[in-house]
C-alpha atoms as a PDB file:
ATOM      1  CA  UNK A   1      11.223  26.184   2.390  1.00  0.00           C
ATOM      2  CA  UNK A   2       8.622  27.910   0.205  1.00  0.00           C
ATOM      3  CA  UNK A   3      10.024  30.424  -2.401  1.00  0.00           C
ATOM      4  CA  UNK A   4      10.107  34.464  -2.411  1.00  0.00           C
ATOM      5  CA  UNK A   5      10.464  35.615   0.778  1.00  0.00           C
ATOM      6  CA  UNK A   6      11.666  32.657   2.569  1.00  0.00           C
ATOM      7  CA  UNK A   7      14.040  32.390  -0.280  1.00  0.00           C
ATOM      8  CA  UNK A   8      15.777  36.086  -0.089  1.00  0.00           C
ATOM      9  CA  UNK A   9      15.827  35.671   3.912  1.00  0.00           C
ATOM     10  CA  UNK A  10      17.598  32.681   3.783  1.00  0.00           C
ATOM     11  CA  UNK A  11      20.453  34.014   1.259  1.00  0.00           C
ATOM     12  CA  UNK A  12      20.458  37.039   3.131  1.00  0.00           C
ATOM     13  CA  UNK A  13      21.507  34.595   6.174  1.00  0.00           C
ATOM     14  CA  UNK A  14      24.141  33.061   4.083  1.00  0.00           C
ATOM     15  CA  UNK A  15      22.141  29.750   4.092  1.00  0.00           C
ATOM     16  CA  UNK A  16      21.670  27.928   1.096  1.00  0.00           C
ATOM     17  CA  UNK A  17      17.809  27.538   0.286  1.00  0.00           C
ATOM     18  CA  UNK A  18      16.243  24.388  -0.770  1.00  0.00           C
ATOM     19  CA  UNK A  19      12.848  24.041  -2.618  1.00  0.00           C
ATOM     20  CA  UNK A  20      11.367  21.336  -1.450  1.00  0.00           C
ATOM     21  CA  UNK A  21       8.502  20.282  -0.463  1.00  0.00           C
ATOM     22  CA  UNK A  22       6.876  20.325   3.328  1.00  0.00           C
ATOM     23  CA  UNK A  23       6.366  16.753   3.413  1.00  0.00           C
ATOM     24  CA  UNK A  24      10.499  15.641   2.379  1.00  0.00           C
ATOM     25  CA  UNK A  25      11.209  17.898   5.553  1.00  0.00           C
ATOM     26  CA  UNK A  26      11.699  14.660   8.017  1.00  0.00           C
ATOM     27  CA  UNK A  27      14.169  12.685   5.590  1.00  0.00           C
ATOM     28  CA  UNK A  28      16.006  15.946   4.790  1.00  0.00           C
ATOM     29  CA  UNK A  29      16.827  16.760   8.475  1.00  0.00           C
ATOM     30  CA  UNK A  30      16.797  13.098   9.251  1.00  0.00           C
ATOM     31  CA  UNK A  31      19.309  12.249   7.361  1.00  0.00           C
ATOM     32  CA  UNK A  32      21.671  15.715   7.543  1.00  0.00           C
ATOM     33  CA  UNK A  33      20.857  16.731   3.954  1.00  0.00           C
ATOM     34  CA  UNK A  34      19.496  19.756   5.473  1.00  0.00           C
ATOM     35  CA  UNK A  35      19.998  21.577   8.801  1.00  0.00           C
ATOM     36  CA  UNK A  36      16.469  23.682   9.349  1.00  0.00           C
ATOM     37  CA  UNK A  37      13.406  24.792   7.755  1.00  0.00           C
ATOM     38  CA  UNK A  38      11.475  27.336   7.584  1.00  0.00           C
ATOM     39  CA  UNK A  39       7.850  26.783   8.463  1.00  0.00           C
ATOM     40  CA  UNK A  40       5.198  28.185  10.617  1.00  0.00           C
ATOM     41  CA  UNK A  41       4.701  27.644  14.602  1.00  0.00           C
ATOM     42  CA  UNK A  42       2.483  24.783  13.987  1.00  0.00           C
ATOM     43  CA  UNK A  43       4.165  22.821  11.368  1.00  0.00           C
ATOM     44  CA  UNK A  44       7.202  20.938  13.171  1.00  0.00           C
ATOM     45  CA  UNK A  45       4.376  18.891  15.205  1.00  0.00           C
ATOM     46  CA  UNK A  46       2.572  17.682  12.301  1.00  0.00           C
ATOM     47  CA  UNK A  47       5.157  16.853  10.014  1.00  0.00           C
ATOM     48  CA  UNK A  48       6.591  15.089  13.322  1.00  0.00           C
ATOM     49  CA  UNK A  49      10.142  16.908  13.306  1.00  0.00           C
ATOM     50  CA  UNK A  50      10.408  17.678  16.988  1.00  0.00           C
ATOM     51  CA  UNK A  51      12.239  15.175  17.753  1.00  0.00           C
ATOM     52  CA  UNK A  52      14.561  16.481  14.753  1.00  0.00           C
ATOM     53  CA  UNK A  53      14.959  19.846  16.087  1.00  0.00           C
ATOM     54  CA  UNK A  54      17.647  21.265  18.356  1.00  0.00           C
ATOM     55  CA  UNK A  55      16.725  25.054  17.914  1.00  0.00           C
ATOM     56  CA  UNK A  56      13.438  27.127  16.904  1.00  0.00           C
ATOM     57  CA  UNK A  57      13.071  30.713  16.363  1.00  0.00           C
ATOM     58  CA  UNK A  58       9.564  32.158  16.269  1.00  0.00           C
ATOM     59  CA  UNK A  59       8.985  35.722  14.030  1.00  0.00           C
ATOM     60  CA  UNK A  60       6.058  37.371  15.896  1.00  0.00           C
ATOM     61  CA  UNK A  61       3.722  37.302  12.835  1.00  0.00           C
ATOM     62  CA  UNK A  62       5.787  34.627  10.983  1.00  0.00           C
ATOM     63  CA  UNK A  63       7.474  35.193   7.542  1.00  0.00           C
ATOM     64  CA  UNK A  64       4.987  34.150   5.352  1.00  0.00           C
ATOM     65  CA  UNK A  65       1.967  36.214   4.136  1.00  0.00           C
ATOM     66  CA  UNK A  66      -0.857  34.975   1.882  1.00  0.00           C
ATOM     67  CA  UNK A  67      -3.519  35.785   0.602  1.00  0.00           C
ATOM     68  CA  UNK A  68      -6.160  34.609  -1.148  1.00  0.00           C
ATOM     69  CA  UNK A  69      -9.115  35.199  -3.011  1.00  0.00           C
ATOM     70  CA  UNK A  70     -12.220  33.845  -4.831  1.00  0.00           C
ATOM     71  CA  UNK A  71     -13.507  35.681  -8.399  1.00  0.00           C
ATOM     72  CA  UNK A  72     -16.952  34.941  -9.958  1.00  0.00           C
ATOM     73  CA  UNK A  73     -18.511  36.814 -12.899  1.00  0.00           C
ATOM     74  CA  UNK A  74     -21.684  37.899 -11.304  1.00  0.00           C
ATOM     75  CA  UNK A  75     -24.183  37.055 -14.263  1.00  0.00           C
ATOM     76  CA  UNK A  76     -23.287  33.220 -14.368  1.00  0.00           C
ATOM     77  CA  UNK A  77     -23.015  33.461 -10.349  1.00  0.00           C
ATOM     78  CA  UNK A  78     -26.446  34.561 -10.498  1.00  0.00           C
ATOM     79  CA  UNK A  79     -27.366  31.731 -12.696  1.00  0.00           C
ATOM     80  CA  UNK A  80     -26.589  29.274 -10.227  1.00  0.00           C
ATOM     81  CA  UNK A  81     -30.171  28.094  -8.431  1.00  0.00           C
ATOM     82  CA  UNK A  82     -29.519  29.070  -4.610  1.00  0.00           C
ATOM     83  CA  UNK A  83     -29.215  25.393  -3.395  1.00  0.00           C
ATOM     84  CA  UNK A  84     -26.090  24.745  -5.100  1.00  0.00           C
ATOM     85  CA  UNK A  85     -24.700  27.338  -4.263  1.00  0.00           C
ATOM     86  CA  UNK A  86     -24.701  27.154  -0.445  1.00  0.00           C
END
């Protein structure tokens, strides 16, 4: 499970979180070092764990919220000549 959020949630469930990372999901569950994971809808299929999985619960909206953004000081965007730039 990703930290923050996912982290408090699964306390607050009396689970005991893991940080790992996405792709040690199959040998955790696999092997019964851990019992779920949090992820979004679409992740189980490509990491291949639906075989693995007994039980799913979706969260209309899902847990995890991101956002990101891209910064550029306008005078040395500006200095970039327009065909490297697109």
């Amino acid at each position: 499970m990703g930290g923050g959020v996912g982290n408090d949630l699964a306390r607050n469930l009396g689970a005991v979180p893991m940080l790992k990372s996405a792709t040690e999901s199959y040998e955790l569950l696999s092997s019964g070092i851990a019992d779920g994971v949090f992820f979004p809808k679409d992740s189980p299929l490509s990491f291949k764990l639906i075989p693995l999985i007994k039980h799913a619960t979706y969260v209309p909206g899902g847990l995890y919220n991101v956002s990101f953004a891209w910064v550029a000081n306008a005078e040395k965007w500006s200095r970039i000549s327009a065909a490297t730039a697109s």
